[in-house]
N, C-alpha and C. Protein backbone atom coordinates (compact mmCIF):
# COMPACT_ATOMS: atom_id res chain seq x y z
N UNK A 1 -9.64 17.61 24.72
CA UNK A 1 -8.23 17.61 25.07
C UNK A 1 -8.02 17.12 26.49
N UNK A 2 -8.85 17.43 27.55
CA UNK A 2 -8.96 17.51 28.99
C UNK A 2 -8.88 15.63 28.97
N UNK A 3 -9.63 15.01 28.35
CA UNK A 3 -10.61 13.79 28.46
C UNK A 3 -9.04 13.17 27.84
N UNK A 4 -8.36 12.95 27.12
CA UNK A 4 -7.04 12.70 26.51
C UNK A 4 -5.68 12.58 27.74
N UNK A 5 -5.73 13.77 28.35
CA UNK A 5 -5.03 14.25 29.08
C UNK A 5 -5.12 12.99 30.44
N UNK A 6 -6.63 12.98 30.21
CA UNK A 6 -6.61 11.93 31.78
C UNK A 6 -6.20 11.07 31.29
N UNK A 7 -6.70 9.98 29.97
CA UNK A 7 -6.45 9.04 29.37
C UNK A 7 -4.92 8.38 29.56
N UNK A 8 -3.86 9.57 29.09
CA UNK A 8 -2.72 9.27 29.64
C UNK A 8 -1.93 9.33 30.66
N UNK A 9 -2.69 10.29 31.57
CA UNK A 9 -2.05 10.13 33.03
C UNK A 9 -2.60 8.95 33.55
N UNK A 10 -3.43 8.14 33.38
CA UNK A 10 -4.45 6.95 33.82
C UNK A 10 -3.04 5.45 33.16
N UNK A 11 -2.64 5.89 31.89
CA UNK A 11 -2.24 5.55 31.43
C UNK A 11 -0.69 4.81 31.78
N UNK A 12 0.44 6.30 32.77
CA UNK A 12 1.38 6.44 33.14
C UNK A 12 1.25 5.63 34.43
N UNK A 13 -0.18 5.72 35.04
CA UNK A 13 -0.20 5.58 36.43
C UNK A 13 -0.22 3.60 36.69
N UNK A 14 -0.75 3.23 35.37
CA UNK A 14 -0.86 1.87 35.56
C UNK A 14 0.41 1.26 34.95
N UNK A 15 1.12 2.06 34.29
CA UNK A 15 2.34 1.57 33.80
C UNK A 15 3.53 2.11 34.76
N UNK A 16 3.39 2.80 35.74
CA UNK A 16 4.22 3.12 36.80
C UNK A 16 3.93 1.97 38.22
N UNK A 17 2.49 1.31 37.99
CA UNK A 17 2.50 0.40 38.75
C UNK A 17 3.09 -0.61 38.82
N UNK A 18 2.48 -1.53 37.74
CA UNK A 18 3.67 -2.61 36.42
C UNK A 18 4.83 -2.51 37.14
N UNK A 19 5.30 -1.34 36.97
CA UNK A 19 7.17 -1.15 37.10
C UNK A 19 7.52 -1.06 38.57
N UNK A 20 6.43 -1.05 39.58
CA UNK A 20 6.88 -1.18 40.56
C UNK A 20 6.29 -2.61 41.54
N UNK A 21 5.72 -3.33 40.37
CA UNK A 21 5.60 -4.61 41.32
C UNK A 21 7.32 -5.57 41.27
N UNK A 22 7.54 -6.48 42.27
CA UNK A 22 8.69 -6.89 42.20
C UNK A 22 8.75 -8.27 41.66
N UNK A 23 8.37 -7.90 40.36
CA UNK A 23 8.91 -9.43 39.56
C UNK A 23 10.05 -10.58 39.88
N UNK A 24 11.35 -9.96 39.75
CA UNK A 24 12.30 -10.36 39.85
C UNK A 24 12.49 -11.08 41.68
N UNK A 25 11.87 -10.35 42.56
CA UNK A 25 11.94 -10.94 43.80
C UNK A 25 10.75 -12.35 43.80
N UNK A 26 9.58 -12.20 43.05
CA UNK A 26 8.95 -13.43 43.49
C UNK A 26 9.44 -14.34 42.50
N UNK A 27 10.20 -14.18 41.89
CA UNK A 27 11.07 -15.18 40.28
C UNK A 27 12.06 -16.33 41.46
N UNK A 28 12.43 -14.88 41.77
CA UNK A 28 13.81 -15.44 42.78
C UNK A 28 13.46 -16.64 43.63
N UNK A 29 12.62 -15.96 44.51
CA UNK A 29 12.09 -16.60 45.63
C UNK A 29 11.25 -18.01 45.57
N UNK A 30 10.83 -18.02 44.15
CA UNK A 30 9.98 -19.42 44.07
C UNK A 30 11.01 -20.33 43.48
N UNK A 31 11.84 -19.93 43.06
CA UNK A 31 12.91 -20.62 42.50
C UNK A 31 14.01 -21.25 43.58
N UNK A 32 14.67 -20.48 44.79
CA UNK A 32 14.69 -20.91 45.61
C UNK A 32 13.87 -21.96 46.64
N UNK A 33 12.95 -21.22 46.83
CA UNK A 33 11.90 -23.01 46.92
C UNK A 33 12.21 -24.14 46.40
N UNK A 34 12.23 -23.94 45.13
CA UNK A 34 12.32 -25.60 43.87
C UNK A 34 13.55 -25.49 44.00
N UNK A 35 14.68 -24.99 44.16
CA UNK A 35 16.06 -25.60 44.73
C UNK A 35 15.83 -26.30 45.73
N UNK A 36 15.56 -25.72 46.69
CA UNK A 36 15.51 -26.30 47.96
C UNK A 36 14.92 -27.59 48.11
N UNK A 37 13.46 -27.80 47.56
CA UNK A 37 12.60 -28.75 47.62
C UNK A 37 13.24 -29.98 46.96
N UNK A 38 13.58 -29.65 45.39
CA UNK A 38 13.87 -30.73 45.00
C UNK A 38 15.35 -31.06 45.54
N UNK A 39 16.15 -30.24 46.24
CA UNK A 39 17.87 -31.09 46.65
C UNK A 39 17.58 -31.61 47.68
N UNK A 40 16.08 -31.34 48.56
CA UNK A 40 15.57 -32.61 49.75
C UNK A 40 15.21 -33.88 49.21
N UNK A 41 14.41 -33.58 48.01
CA UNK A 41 14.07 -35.16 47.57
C UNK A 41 14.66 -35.54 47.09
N UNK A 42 15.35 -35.21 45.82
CA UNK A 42 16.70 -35.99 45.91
C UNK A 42 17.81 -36.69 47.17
N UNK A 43 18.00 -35.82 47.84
CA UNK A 43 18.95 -37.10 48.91
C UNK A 43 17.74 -37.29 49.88
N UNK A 44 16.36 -37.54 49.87
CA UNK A 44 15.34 -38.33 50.65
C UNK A 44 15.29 -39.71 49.97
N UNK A 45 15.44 -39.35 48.06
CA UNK A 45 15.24 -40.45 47.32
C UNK A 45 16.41 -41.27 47.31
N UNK A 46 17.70 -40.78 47.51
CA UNK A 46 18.90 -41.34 47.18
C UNK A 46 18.99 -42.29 48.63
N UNK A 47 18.45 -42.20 49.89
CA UNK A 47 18.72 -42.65 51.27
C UNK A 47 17.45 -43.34 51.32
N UNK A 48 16.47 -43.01 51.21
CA UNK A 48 15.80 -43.62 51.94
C UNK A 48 14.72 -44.67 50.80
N UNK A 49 14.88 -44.63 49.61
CA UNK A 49 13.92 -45.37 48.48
C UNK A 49 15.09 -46.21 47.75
N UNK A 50 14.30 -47.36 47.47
CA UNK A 50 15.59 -48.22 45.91
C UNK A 50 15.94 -47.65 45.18
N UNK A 51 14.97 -46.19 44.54
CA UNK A 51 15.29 -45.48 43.00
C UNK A 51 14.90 -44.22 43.31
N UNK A 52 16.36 -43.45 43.01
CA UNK A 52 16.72 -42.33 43.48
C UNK A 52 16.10 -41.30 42.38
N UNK A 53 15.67 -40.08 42.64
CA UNK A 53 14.54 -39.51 41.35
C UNK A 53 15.80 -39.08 40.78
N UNK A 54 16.03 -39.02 39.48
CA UNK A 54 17.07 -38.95 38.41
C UNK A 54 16.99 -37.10 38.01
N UNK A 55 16.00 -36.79 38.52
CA UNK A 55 15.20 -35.41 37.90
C UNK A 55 15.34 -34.65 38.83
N UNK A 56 15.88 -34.78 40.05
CA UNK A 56 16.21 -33.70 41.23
C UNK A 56 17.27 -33.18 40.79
N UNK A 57 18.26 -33.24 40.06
CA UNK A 57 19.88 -32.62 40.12
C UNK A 57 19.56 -31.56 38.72
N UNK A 58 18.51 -31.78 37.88
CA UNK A 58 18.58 -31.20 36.25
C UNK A 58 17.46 -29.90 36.97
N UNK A 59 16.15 -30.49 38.13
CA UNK A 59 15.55 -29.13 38.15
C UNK A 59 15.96 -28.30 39.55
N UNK A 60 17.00 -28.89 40.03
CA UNK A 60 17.50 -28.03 40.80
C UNK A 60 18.66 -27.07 40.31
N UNK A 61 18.88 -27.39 39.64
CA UNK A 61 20.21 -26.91 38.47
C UNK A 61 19.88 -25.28 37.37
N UNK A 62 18.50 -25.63 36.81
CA UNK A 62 17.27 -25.09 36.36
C UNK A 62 16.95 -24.40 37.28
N UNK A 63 16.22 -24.45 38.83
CA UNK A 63 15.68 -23.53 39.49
C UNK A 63 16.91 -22.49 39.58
N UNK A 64 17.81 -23.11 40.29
CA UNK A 64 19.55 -21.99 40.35
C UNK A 64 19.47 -21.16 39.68
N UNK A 65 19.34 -21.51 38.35
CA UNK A 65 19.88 -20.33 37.10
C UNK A 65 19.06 -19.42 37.29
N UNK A 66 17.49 -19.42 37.45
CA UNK A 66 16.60 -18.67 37.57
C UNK A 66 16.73 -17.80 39.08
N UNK A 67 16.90 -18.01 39.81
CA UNK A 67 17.31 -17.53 41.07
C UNK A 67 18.58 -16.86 40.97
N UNK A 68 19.73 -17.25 40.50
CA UNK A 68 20.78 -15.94 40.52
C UNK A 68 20.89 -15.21 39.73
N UNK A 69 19.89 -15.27 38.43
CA UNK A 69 19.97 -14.39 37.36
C UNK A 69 18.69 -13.21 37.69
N UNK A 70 17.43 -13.67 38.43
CA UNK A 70 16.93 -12.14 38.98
C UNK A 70 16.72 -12.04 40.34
N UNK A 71 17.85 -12.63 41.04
CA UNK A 71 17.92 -12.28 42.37
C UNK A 71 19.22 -10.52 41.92
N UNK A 72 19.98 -11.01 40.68
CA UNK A 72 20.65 -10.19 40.39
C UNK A 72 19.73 -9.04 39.35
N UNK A 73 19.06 -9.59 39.26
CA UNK A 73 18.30 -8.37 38.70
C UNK A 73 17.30 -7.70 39.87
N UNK A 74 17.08 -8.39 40.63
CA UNK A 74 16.71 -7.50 42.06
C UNK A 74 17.84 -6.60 42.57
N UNK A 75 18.88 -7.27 42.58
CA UNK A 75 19.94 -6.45 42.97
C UNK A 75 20.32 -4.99 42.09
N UNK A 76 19.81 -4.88 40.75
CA UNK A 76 20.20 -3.97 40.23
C UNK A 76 18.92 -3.29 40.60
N UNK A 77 17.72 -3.24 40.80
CA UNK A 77 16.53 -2.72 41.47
C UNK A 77 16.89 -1.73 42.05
N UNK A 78 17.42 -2.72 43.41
CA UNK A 78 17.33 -2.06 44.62
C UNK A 78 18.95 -1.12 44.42
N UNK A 79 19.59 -1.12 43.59
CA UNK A 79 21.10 -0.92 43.58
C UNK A 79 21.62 -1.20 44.75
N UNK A 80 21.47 -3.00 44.96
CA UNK A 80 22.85 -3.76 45.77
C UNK A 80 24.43 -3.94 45.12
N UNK A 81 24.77 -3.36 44.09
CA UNK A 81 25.74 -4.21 43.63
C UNK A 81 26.72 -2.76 43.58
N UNK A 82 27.72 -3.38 43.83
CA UNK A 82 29.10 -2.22 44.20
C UNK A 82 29.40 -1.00 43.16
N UNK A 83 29.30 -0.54 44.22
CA UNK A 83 30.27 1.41 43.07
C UNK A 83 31.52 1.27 43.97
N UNK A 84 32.16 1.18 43.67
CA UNK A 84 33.73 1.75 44.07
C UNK A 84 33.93 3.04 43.14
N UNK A 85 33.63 3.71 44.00
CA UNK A 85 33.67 5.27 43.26
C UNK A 85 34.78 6.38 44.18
N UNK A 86 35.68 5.57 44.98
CA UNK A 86 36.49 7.07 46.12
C UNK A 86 37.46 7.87 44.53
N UNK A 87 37.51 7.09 43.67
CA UNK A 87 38.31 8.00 42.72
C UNK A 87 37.53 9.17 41.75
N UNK A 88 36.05 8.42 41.48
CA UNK A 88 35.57 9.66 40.99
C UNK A 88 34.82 10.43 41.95
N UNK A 89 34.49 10.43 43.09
CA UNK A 89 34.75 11.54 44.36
C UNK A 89 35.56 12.71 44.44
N UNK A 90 36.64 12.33 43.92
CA UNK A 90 37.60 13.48 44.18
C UNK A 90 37.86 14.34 42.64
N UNK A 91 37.32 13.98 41.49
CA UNK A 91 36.68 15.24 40.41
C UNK A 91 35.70 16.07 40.99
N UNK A 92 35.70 17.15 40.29
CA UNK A 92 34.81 18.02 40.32
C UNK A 92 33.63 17.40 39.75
N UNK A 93 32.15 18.24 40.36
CA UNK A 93 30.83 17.62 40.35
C UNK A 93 30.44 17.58 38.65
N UNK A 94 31.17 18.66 38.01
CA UNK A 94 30.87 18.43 36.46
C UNK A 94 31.31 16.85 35.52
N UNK A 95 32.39 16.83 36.10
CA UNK A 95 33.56 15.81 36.08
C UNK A 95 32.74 13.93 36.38
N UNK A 96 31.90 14.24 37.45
CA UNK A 96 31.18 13.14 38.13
C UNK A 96 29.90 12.82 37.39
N UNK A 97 29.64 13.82 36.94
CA UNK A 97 28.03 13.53 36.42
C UNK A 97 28.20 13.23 35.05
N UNK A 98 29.33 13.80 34.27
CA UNK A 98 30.16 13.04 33.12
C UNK A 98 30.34 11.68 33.29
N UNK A 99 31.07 10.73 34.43
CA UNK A 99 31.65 9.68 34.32
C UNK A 99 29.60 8.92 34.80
N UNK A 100 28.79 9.44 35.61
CA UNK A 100 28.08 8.84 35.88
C UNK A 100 27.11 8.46 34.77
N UNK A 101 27.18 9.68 33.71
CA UNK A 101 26.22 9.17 32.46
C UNK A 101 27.31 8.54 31.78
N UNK A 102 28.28 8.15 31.37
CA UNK A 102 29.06 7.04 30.82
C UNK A 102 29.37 5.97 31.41
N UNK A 103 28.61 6.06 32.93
CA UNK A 103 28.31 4.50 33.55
C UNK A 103 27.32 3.62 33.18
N UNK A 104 25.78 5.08 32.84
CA UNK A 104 24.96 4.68 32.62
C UNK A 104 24.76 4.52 31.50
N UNK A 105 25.17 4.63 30.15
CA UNK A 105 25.10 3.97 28.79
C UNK A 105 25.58 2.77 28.64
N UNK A 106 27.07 3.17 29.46
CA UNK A 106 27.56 1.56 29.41
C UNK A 106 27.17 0.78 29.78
N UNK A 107 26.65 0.48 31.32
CA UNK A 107 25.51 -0.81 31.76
C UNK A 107 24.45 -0.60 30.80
N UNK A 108 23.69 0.40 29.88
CA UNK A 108 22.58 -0.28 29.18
C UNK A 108 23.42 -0.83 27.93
N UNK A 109 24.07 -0.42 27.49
CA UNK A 109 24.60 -1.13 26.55
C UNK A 109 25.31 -2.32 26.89
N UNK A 110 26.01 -2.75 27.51
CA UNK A 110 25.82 -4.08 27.97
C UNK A 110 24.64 -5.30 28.70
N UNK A 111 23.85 -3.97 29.12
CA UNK A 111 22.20 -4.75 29.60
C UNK A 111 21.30 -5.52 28.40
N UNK A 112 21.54 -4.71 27.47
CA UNK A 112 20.78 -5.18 26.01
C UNK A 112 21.73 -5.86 25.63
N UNK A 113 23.26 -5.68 25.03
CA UNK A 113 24.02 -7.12 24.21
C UNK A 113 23.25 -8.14 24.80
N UNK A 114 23.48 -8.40 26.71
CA UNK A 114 23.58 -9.39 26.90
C UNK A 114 22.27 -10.06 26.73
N UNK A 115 21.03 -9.04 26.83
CA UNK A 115 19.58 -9.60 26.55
C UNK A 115 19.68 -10.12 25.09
N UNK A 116 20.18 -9.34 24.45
CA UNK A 116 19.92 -9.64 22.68
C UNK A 116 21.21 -11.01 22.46
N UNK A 117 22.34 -11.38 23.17
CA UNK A 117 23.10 -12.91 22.63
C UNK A 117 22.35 -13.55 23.82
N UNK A 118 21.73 -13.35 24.67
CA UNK A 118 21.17 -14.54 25.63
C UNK A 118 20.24 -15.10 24.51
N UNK A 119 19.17 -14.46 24.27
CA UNK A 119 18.01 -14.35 23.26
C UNK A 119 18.76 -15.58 22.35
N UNK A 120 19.24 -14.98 21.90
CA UNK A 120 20.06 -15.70 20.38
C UNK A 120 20.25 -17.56 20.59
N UNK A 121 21.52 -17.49 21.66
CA UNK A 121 21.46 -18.34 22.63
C UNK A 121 20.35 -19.56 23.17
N UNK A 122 19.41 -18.70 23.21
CA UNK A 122 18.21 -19.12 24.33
C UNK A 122 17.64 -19.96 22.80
N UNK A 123 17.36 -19.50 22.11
CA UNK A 123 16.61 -20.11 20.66
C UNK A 123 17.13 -21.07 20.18
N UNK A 124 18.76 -20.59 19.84
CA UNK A 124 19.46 -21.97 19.41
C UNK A 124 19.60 -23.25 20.42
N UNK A 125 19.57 -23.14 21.89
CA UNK A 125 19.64 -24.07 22.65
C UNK A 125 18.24 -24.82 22.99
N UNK A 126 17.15 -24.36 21.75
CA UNK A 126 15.86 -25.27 22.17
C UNK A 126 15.63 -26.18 21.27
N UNK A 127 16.87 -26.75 20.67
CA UNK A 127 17.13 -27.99 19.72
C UNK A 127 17.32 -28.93 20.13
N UNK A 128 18.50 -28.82 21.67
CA UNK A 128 18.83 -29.64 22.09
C UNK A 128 17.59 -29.95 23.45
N UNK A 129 17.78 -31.12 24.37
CA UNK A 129 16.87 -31.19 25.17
C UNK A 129 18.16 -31.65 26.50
N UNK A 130 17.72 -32.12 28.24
CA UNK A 130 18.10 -31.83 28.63
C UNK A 130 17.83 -33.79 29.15
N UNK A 131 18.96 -34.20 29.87
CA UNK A 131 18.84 -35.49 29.91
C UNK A 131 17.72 -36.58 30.57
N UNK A 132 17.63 -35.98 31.70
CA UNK A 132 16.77 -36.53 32.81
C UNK A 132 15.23 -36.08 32.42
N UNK A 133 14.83 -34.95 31.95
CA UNK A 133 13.39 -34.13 31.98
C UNK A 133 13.49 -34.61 30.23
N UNK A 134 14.14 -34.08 29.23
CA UNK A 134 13.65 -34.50 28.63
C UNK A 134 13.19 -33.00 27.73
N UNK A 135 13.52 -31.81 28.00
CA UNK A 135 12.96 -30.30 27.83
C UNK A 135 13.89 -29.95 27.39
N UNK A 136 13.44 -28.55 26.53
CA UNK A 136 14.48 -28.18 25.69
C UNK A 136 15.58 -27.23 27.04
N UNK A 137 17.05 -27.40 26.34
CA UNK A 137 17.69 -26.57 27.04
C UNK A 137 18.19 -25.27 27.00
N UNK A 138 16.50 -24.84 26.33
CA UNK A 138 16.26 -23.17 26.62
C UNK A 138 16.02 -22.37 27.82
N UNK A 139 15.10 -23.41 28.36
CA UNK A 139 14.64 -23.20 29.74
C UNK A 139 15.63 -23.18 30.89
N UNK A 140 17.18 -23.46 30.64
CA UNK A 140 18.45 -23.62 31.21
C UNK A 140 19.23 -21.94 31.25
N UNK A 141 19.20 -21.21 29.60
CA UNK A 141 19.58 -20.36 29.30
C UNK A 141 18.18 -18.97 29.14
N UNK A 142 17.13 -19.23 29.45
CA UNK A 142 16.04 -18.50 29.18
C UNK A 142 16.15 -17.48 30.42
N UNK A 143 16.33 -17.65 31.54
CA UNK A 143 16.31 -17.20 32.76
C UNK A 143 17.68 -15.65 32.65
N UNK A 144 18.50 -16.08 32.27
CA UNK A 144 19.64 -15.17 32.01
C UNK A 144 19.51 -13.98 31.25
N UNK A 145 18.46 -14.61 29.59
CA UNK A 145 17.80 -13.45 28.74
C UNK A 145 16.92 -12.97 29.29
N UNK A 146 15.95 -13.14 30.03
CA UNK A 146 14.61 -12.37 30.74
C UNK A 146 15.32 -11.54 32.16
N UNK A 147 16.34 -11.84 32.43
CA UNK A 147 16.63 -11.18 33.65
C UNK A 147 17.36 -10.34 33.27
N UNK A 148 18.76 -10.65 32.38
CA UNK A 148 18.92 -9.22 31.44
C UNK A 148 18.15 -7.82 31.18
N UNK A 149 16.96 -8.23 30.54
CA UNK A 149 15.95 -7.45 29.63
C UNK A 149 15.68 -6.95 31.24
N UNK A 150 15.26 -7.59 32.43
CA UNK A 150 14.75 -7.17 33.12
C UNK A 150 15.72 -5.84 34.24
N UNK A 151 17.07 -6.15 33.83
CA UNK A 151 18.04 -5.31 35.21
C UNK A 151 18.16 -4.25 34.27
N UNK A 152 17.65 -4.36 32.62
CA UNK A 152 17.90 -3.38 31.80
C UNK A 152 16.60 -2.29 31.90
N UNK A 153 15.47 -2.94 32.53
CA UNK A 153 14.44 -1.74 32.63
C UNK A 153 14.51 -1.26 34.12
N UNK A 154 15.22 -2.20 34.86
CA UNK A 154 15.18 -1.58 36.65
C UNK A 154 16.45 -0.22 36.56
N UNK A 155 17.55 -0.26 35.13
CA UNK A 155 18.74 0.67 35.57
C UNK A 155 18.04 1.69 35.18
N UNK A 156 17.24 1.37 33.66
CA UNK A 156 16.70 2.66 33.32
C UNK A 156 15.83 3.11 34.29
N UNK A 157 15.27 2.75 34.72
CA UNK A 157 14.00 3.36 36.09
C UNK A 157 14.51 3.87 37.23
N UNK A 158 15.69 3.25 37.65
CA UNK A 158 16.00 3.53 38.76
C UNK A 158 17.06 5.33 38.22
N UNK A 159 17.43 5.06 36.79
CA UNK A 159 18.25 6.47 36.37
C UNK A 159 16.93 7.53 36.37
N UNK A 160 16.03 7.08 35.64
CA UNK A 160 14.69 8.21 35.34
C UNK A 160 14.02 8.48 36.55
N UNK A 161 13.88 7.38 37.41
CA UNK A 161 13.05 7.94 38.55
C UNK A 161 14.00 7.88 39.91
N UNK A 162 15.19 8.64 40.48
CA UNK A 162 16.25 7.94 41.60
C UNK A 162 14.62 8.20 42.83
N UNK A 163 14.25 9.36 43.05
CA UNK A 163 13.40 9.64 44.19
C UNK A 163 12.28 7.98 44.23
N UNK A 164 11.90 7.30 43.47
CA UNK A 164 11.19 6.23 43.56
C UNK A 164 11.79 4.74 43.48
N UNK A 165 13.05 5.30 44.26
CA UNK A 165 14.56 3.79 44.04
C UNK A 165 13.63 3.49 45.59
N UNK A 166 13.94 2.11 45.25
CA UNK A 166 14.09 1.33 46.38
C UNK A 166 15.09 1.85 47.87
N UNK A 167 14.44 1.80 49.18
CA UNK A 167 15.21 2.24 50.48
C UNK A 167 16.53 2.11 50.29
N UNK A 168 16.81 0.49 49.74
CA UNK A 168 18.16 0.18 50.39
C UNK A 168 18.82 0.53 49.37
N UNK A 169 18.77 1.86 48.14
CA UNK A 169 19.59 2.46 47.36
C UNK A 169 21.21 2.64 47.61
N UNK A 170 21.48 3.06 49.04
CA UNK A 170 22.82 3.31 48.87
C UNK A 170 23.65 2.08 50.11
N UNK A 171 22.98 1.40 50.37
CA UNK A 171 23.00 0.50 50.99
C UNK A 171 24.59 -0.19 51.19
N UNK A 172 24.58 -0.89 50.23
CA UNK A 172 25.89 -1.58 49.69
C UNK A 172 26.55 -1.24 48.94
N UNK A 173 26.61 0.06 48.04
CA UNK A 173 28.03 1.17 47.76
C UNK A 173 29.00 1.13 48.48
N UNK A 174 29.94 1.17 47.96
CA UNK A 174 31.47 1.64 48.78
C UNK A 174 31.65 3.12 48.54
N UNK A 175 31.31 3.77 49.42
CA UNK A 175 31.31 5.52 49.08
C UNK A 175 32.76 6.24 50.05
């Protein structure tokens, strides 16, 4: 039983790691790069060469999507994104922890629609391809479904575990 027991605390401990590396920040961040990089060569190619690369505007376009879809799922991480809450402040604490678990069903239930029609979305749009590259234009809408799925396991984590939220937790609330 003892030998079991470790098995799954061994178990919790590597899947509590998982959940605390920051996916969504190095998603972000390399993606910003390839914005950046390719909207230099593009107007390096457009000024300074005969033939301007045709393929800077489709993967800078592409990096974007990927960058504001889990820069915003970083944001739900760290809980950057606004509570305007001075009205449920002034209920009673029974009253608050009511409206706060009917905050929190409702963002997962909208966390999953939007993972499960991105998904949908994301499949049907790998028929078509994309002009300049030539790739399906899943890889356009793919970024939106994975970052979904992803702000949908940072709300649940950040509800199950608040003591292991990120510093800048109350950061950018309007309290």
């Amino acid at each position: 039983m003892h030998d079991s027991q470790a098995r799954q605390a061994s178990r919790r401990s590597i899947a509590r790691k998982l959940l605390n590396v920051r996916y969504e920040e190095y998603i972000a961040s390399v993606a910003m790069v390839i914005v950046v990089g390719s909207v230099i060569w593009g107007v390096l190619t457009r000024y300074l060469f005969p033939q301007p690369a045709p393929w800077s505007y489709e993967v800078a376009t592409i990096a974007f999507a990927w960058l504001v879809f889990f820069a915003a799922a970083a944001g739900v991480r760290h809980r950057l994104h606004s509570d305007i809450d001075v009205f449920v402040l002034m209920f009673p604490a029974g009253l608050q922890r009511a409206v706060a678990i009917f905050n929190f069903w409702l963002l997962a239930l909208f966390f999953t629609a939007l993972t499960v029609l991105c998904a949908m979305h994301t499949v049907d749009a790998q028929k078509s391809t994309t002009i300049a590259l030539n790739i399906p234009r899943s890889f356009i809408y793919m970024p939106l479904c994975l970052a979904a799925a992803m702000m949908l396991v940072r709300h649940v984590q950040t509800w199950l575990d608040p003591d292991n939220a990120t510093s800048f937790q109350h950061e950018a609330n309007i309290t």
